[in-house]
C-alpha atoms as a PDB file:
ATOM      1  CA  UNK A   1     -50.478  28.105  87.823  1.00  0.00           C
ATOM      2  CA  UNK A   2     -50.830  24.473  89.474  1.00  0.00           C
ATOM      3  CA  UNK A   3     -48.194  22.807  91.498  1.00  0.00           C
ATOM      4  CA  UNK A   4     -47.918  19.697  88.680  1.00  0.00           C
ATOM      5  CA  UNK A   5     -45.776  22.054  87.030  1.00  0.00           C
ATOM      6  CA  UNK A   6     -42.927  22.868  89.417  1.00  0.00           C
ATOM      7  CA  UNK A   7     -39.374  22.624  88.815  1.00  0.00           C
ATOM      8  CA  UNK A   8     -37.605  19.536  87.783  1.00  0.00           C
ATOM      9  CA  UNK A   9     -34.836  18.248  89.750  1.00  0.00           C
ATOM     10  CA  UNK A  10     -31.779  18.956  87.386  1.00  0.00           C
ATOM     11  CA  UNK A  11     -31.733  15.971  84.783  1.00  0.00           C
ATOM     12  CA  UNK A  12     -28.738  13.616  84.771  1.00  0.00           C
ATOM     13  CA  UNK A  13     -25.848  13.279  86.155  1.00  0.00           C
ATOM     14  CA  UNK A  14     -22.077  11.904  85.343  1.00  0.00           C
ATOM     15  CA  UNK A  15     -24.137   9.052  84.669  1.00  0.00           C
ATOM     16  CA  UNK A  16     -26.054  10.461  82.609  1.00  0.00           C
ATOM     17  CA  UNK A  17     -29.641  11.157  81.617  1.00  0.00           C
ATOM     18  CA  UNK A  18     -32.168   8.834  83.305  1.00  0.00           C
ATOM     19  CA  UNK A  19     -35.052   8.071  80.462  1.00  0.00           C
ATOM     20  CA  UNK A  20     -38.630   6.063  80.454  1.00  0.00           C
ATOM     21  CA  UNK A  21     -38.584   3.655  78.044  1.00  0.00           C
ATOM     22  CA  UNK A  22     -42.249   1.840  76.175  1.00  0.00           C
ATOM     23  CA  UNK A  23     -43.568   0.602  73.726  1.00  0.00           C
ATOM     24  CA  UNK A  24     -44.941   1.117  70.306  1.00  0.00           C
ATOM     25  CA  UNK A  25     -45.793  -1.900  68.539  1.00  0.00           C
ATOM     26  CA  UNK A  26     -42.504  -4.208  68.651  1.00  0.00           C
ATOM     27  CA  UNK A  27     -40.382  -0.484  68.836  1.00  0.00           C
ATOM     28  CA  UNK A  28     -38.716   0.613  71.209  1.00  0.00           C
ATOM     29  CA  UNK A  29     -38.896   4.518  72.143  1.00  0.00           C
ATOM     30  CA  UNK A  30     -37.329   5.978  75.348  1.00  0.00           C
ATOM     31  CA  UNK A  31     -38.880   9.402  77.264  1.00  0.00           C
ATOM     32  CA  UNK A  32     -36.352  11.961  78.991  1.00  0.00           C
ATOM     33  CA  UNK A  33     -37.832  11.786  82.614  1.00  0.00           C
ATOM     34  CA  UNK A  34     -36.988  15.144  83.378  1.00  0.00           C
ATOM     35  CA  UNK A  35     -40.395  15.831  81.089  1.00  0.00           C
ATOM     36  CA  UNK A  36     -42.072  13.499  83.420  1.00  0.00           C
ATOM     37  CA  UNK A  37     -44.568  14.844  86.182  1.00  0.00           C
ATOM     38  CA  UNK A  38     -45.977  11.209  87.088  1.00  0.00           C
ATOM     39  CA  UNK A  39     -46.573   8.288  86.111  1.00  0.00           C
ATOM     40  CA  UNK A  40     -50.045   6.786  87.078  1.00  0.00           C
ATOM     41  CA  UNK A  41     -51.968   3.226  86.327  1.00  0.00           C
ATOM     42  CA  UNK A  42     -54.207   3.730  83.248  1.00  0.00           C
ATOM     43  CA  UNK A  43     -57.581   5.552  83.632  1.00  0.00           C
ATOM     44  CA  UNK A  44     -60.848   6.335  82.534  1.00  0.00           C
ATOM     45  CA  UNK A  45     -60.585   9.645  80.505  1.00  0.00           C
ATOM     46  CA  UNK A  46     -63.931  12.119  79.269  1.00  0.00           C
ATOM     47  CA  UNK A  47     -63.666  12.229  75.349  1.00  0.00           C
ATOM     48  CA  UNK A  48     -63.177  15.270  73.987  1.00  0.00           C
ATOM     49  CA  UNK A  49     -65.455  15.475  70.604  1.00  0.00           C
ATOM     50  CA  UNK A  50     -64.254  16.643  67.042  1.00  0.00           C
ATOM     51  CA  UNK A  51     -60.400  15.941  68.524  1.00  0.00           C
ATOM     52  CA  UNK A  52     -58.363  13.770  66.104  1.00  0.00           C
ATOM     53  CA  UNK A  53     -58.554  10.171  66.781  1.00  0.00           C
ATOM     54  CA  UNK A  54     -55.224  10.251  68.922  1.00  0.00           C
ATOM     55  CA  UNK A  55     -56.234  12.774  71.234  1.00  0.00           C
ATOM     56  CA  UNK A  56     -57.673   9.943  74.216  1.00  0.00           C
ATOM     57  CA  UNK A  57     -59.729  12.664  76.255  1.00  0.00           C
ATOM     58  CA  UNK A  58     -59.281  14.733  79.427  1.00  0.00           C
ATOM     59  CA  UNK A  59     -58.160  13.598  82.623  1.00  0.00           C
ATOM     60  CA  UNK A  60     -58.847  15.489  85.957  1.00  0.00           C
ATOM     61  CA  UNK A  61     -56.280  14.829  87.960  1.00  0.00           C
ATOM     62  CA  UNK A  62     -55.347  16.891  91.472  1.00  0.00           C
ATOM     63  CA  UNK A  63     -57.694  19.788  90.190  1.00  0.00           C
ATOM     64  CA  UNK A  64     -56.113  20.172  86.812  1.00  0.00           C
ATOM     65  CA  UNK A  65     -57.869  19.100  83.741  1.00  0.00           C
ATOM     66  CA  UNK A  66     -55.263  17.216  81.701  1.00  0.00           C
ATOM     67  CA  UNK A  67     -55.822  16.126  77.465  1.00  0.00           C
ATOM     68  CA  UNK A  68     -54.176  13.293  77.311  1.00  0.00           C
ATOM     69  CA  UNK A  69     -52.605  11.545  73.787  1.00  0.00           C
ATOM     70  CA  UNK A  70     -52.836   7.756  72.953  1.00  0.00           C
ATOM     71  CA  UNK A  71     -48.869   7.862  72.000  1.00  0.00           C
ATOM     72  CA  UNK A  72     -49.830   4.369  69.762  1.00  0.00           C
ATOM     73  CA  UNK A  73     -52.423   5.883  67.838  1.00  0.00           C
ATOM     74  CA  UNK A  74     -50.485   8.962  67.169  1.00  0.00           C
ATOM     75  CA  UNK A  75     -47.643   6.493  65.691  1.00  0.00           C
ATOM     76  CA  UNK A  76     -49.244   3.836  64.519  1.00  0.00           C
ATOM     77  CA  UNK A  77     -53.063   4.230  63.865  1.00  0.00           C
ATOM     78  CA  UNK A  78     -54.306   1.761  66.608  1.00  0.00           C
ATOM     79  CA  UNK A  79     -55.128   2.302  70.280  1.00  0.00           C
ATOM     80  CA  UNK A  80     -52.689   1.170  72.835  1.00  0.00           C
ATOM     81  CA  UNK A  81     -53.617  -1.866  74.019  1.00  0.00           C
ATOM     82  CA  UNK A  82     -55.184  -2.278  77.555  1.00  0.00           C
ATOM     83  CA  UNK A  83     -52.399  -3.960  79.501  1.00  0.00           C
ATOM     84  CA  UNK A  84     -51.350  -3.557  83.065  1.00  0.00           C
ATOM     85  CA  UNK A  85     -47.948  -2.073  81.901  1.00  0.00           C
ATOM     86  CA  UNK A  86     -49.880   0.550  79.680  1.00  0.00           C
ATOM     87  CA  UNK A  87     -49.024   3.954  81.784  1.00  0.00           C
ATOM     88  CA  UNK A  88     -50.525   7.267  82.091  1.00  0.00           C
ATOM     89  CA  UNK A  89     -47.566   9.731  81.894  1.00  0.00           C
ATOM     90  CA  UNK A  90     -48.278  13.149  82.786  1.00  0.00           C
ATOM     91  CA  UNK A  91     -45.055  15.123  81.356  1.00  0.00           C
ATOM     92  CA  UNK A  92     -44.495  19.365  81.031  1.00  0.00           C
ATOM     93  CA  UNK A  93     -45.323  20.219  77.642  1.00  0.00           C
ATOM     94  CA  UNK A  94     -44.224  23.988  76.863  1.00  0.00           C
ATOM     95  CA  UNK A  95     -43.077  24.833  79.891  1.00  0.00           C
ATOM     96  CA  UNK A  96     -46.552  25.794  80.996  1.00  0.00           C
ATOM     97  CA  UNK A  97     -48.642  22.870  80.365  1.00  0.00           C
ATOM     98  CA  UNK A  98     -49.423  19.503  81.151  1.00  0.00           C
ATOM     99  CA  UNK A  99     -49.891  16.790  78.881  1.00  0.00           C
ATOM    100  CA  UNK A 100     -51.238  13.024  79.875  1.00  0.00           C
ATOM    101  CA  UNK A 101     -49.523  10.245  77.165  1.00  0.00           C
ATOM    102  CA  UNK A 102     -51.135   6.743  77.034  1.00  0.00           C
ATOM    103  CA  UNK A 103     -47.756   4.564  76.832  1.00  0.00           C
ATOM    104  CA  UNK A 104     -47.254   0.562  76.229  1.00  0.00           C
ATOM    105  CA  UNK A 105     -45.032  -1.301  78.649  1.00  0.00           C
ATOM    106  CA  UNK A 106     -43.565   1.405  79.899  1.00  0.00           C
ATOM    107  CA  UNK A 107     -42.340  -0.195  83.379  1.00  0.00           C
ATOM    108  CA  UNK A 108     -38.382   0.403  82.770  1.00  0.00           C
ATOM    109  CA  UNK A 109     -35.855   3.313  82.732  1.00  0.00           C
ATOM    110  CA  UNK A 110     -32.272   3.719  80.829  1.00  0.00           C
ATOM    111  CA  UNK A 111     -29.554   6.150  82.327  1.00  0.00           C
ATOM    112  CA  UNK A 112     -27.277   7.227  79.389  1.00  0.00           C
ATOM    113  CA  UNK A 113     -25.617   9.996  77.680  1.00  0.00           C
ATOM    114  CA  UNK A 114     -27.732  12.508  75.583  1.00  0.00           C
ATOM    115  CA  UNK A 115     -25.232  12.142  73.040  1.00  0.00           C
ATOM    116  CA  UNK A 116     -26.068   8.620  72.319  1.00  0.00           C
ATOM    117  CA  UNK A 117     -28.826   9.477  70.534  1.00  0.00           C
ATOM    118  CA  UNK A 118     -28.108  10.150  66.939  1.00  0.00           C
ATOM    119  CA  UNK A 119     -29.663  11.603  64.080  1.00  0.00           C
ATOM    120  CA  UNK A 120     -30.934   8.834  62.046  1.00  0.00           C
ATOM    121  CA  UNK A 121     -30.831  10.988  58.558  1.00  0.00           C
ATOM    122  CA  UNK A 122     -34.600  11.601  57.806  1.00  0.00           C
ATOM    123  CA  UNK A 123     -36.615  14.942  57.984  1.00  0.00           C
ATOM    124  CA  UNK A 124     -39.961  13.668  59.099  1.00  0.00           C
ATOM    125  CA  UNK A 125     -41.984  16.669  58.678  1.00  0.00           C
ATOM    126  CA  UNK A 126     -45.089  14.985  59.817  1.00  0.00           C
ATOM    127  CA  UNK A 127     -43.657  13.544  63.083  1.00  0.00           C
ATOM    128  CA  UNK A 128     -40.829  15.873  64.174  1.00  0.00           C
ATOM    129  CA  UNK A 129     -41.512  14.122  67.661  1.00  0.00           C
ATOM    130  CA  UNK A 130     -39.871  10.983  66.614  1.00  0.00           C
ATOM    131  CA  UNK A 131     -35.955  11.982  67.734  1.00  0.00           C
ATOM    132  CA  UNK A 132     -32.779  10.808  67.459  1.00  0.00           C
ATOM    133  CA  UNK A 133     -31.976   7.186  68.150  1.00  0.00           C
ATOM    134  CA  UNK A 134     -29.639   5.115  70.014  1.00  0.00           C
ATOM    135  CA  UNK A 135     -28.417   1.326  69.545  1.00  0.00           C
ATOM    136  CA  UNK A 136     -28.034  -1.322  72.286  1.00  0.00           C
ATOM    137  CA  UNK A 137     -27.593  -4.860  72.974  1.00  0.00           C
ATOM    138  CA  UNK A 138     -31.606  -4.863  72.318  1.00  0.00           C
ATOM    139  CA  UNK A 139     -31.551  -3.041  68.963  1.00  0.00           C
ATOM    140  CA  UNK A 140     -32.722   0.651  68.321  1.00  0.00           C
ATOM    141  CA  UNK A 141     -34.291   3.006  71.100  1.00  0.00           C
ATOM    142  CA  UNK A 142     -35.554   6.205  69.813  1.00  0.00           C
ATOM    143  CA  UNK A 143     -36.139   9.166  71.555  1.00  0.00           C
ATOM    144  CA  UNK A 144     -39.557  10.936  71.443  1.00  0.00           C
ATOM    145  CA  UNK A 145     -39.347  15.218  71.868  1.00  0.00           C
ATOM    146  CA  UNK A 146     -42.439  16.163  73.431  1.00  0.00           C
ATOM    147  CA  UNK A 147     -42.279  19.468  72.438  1.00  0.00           C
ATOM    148  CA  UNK A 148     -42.716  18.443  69.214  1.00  0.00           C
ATOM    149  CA  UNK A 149     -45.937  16.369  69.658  1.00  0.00           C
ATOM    150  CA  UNK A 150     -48.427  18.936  69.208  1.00  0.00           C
ATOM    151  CA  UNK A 151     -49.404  20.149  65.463  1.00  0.00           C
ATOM    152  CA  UNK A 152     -50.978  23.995  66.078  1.00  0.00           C
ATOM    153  CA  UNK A 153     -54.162  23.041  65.555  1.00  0.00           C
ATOM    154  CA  UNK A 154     -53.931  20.585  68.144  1.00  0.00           C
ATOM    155  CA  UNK A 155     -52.561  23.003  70.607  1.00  0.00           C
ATOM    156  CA  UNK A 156     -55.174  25.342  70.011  1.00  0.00           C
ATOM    157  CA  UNK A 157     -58.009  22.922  70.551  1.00  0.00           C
ATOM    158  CA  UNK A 158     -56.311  21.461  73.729  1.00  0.00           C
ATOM    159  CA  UNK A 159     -54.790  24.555  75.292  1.00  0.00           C
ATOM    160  CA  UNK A 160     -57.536  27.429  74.141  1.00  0.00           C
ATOM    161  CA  UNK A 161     -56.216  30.951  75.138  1.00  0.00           C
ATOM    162  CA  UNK A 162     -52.850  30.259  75.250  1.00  0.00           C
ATOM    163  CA  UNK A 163     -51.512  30.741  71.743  1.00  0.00           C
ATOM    164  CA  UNK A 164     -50.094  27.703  70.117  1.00  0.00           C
ATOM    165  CA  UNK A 165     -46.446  28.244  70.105  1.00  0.00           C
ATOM    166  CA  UNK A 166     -45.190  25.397  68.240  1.00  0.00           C
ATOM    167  CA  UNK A 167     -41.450  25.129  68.527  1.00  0.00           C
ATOM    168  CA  UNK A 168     -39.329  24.761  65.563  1.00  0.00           C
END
């Protein structure tokens, strides 16, 4: 398919999990980096029309055409602002794609357990992406599922042809 999508080195370790961790507004939200492909310097993308406003456009990047999603509109109905520590991170989504996310300040990692996350006790239908959460010395970090991102709609319109399997 394209070599952006190879095997992961096996996440973690008896350290545990190493994780990306940005911004969204003043929250804190941390990415498994065993998603992660790459993380690049922010770049011009071609819109894609009649995409919802969150969807930031196409990247082509090493001969793969890549939509990419502006995480902070997604979350919090405003575009991420145009900093140098505002990332490009191309991560696996479905095991067969590749999916660009526009993240703020996301310069640092966190190694910890899995299990530190918790379940915070709310079904949020409309943003099953938001995962369990964790609390440190700097307050709460919460875990973002990217297989969860994508509604089926959107999946259709940015991955034509390939069913949208939307995972449960």
């Amino acid at each position: 398919m394209t070599d952006l999508l190879t095997d992961p080195p096996a996440p973690g370790s008896a350290q545990g999990t190493l994780y990306l961790q940005f911004r969204l507004d003043q929250q804190r939200f941390a990415l498994d980096v065993g998603e992660v492909i790459e993380v690049l310097a922010r770049r011009a993308l071609k819109p894609i029309a009649q995409a919802p406003a969150w969807v930031a456009g196409i990247l082509a990047h090493r001969g793969v055409l890549v939509p990419v999603v502006d995480l902070s509109t997604l979350c919090c109905g405003r575009p991420a602002a145009a900093r140098t520590s505002t990332r490009l991170v191309l991560v696996r989504y479905q095991r067969q794609h590749v999916l660009g996310l526009i993240l703020e300040q996301a310069t640092d990692t966190l190694r910890c357990r899995p299990e530190e996350f918790q379940p915070y006790g709310l079904d949020n239908a409309d943003a099953r992406y938001l995962g369990p959460v964790r609390q440190d010395a700097l307050g709460l970090l919460q875990r973002i599922e990217v297989e969860q991102l994508l509604p089926a709609a959107v999946q259709a319109l940015l991955f034509p042809g390939h069913g949208a399997q939307v995972a449960s």
